[in-house]
C-alpha atoms as a PDB file:
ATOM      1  CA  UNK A   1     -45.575-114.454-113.666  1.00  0.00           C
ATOM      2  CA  UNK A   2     -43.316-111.334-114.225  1.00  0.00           C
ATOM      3  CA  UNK A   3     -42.425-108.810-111.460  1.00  0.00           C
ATOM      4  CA  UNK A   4     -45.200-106.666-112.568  1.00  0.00           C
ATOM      5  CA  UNK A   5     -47.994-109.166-112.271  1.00  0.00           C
ATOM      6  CA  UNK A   6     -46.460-110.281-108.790  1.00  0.00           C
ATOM      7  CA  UNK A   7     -46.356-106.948-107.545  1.00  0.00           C
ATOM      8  CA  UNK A   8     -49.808-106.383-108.734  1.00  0.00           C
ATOM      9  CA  UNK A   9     -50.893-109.400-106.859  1.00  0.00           C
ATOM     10  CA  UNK A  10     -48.929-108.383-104.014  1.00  0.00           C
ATOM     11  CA  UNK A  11     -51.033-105.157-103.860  1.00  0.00           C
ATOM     12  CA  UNK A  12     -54.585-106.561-104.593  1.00  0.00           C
ATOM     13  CA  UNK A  13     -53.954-109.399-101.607  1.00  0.00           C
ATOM     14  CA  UNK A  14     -52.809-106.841 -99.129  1.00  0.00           C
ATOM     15  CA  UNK A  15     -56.012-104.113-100.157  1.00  0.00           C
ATOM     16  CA  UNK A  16     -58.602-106.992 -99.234  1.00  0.00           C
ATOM     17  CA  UNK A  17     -56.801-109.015 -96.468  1.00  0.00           C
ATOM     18  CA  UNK A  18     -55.536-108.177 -93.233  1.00  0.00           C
ATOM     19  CA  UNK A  19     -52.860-110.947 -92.794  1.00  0.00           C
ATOM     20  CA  UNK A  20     -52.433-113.213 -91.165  1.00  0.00           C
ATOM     21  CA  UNK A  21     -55.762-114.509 -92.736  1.00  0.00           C
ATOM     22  CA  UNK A  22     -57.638-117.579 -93.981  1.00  0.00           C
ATOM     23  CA  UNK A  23     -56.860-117.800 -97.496  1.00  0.00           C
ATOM     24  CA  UNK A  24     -58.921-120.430 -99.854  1.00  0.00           C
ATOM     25  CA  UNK A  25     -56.546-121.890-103.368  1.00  0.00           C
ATOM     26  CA  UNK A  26     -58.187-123.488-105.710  1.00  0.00           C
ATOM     27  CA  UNK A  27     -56.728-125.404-108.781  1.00  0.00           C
ATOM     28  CA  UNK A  28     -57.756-127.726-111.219  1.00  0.00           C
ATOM     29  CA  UNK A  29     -55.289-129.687-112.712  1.00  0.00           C
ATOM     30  CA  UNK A  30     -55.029-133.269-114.216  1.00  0.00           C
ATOM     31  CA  UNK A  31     -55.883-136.002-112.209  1.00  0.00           C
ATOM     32  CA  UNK A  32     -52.599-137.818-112.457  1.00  0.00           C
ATOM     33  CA  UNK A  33     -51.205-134.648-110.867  1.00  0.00           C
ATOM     34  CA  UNK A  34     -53.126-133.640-107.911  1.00  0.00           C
ATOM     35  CA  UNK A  35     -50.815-135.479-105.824  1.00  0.00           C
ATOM     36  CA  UNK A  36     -47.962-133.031-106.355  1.00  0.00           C
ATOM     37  CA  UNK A  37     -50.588-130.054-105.673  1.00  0.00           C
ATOM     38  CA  UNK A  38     -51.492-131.935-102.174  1.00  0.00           C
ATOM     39  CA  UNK A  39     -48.256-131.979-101.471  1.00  0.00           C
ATOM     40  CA  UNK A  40     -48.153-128.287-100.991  1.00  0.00           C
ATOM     41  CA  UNK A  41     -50.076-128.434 -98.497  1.00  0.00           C
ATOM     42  CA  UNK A  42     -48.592-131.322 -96.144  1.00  0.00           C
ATOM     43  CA  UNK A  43     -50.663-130.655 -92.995  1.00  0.00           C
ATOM     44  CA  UNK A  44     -53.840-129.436 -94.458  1.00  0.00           C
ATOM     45  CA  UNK A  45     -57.036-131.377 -96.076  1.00  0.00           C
ATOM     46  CA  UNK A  46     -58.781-129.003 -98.572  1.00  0.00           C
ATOM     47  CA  UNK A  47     -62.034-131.007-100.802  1.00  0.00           C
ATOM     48  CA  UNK A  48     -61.522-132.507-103.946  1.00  0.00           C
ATOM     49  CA  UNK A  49     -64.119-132.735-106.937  1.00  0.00           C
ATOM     50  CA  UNK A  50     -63.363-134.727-110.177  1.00  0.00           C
ATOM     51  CA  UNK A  51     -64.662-133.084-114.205  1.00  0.00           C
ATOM     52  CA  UNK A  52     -67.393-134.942-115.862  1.00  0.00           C
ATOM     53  CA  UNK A  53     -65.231-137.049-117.886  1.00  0.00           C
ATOM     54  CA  UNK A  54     -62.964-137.777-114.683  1.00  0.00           C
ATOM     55  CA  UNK A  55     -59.536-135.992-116.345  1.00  0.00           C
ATOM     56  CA  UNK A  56     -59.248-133.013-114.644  1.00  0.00           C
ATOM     57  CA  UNK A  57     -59.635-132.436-110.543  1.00  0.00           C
ATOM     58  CA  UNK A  58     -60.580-129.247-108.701  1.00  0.00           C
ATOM     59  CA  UNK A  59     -58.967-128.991-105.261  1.00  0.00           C
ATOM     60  CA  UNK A  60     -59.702-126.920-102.571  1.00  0.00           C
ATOM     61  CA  UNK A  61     -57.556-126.362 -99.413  1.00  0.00           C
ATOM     62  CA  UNK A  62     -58.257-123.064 -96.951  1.00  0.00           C
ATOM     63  CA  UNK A  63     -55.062-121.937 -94.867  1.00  0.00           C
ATOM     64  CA  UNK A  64     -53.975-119.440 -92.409  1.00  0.00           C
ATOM     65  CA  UNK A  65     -51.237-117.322 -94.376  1.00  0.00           C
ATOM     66  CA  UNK A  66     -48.986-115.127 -92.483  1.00  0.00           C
ATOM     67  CA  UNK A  67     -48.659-112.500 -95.597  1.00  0.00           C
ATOM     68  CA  UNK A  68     -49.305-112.077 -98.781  1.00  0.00           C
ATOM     69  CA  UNK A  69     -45.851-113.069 -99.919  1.00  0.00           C
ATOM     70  CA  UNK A  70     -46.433-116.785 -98.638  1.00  0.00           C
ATOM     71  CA  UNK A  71     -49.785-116.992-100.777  1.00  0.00           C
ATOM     72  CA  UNK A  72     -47.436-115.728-103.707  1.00  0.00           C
ATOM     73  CA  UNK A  73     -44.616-118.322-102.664  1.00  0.00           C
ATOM     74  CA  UNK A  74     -47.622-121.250-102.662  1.00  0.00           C
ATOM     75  CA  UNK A  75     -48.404-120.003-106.359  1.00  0.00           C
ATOM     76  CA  UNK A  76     -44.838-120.268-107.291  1.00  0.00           C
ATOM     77  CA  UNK A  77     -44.581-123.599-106.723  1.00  0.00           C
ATOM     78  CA  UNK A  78     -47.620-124.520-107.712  1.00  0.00           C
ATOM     79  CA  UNK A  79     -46.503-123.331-111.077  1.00  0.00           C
ATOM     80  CA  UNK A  80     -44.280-125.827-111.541  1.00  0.00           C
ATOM     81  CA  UNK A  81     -47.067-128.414-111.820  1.00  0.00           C
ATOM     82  CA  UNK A  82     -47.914-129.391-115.337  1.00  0.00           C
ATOM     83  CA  UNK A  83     -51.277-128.672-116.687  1.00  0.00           C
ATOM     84  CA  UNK A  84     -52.169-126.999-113.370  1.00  0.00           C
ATOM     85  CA  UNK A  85     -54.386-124.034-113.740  1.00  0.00           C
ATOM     86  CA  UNK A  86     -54.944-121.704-110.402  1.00  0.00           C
ATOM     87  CA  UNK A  87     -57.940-120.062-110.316  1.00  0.00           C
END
């Protein structure tokens, strides 16, 4: 993400939540990967949901975030996961 889309982000997270506040991630991302996405989350248990065909995973993990700039920080490193997509 540039610094335009970030601060964009930024703005849209801080109009519709009043931190800190129970934020819900969800990505999908191939199922020989979704360790390295649970990892992001070390003390939290979100739900997990496998495609059709079994390739792909969906997980799901809601967390108290202090700000919107720790959400952003999450998606940071969550960017650095191949084939993850973060809806």
């Amino acid at each position: 993400m540039d610094q335009e889309a970030i601060q964009s982000f930024r703005l849209k997270l801080d109009q519709h939540y009043r931190w800190p506040s129970l934020y819900m991630f969800k990505f999908i991302v191939p199922k020989e990967r979704a360790e390295e996405v649970i990892q992001l989350f070390p003390l939290h248990t979100g739900t997990q949901k496998k495609s059709s065909q079994g390739k792909y995973i969906s997980i799901t993990i809601q967390m108290m975030m202090p700000s919107s700039e720790a959400v952003i920080e999450v998606y940071r490193k969550a960017a650095t996961i191949d084939g993850l997509i973060a809806l």
